[in-house]
Protein backbone atom coordinates (compact mmCIF):
# COMPACT_ATOMS: atom_id res chain seq x y z
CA UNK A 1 4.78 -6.68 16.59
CA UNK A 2 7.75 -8.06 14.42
CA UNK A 3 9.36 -11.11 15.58
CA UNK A 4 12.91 -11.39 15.00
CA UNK A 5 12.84 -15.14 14.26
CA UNK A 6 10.85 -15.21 11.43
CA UNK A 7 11.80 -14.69 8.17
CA UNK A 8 11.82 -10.94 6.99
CA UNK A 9 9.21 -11.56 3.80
CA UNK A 10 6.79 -12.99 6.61
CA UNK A 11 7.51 -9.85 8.88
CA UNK A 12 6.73 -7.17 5.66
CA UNK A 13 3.43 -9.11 4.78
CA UNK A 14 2.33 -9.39 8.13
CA UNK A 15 2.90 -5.79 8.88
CA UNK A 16 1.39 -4.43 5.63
CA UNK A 17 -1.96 -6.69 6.83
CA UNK A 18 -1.85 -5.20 10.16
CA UNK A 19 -1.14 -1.27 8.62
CA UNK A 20 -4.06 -2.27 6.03
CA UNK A 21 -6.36 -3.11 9.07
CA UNK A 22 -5.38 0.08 11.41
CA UNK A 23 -6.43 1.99 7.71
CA UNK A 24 -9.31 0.62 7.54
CA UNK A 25 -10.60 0.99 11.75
CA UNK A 26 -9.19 4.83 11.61
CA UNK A 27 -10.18 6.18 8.02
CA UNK A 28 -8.52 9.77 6.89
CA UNK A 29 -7.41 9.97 10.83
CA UNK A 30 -4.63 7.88 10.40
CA UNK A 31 -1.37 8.57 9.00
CA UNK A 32 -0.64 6.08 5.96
CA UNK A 33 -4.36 6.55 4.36
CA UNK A 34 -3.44 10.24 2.52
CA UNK A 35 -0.06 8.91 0.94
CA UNK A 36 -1.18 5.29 0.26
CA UNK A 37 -4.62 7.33 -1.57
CA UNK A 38 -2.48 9.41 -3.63
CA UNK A 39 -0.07 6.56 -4.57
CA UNK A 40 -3.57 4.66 -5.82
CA UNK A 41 -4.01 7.79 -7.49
CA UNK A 42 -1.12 8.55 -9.48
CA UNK A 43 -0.92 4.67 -10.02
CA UNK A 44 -4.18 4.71 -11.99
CA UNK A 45 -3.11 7.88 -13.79
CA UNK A 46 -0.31 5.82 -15.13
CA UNK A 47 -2.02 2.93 -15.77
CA UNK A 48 -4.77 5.10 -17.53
CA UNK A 49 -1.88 6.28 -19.82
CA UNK A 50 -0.06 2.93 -20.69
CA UNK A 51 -2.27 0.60 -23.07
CA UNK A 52 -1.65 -2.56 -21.50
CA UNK A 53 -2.13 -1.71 -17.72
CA UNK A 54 -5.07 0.27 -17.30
CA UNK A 55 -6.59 2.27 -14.45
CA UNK A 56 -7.62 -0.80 -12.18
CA UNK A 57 -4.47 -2.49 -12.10
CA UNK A 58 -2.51 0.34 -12.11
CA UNK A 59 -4.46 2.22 -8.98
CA UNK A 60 -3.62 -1.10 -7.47
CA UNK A 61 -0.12 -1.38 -7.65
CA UNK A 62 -0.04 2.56 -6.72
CA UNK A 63 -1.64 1.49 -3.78
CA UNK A 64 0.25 -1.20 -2.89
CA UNK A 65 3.79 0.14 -3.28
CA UNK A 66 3.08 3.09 -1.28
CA UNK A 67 1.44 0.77 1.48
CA UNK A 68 5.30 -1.14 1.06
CA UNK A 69 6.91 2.12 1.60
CA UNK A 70 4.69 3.35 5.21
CA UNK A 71 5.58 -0.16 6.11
CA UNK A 72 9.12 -0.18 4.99
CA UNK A 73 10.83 2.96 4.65
């Protein structure tokens, strides 16, 4: 899955694609989809709170850091 020669920002990227895909083929069966859905979710709480983020962007970056955590602990 990882190779050891490349460098480590290709590795994260390339296994938060491949963790986004296995999300997508499995649904609420697999294990990252309930933790990277609530990090989405208190992500557009916050950014519903704070004037300049808003919900969207906010839900996204939620999202996205919890998908950085299942992939990188």
């Amino acid at each position: 899955m990882t190779d050891p020669e490349k460098p480590i920002d290709s590795r994260i990227l390339v296994d938060a694609i491949e963790e986004a895909k296995d999300i997508g083929r499995e649904g609420m069966a697999h294990p990252s989809t309930r933790p990277v859905l609530t990090g989405a979710a208190v992500g557009a709480v916050a950014g519903w709170v704070l004037p300049v983020v808003g919900p969207i962007l906010g839900g996204v970056a939620g999202a996205g850091f919890m998908l950085y955590k299942r992939v990188r602990p």
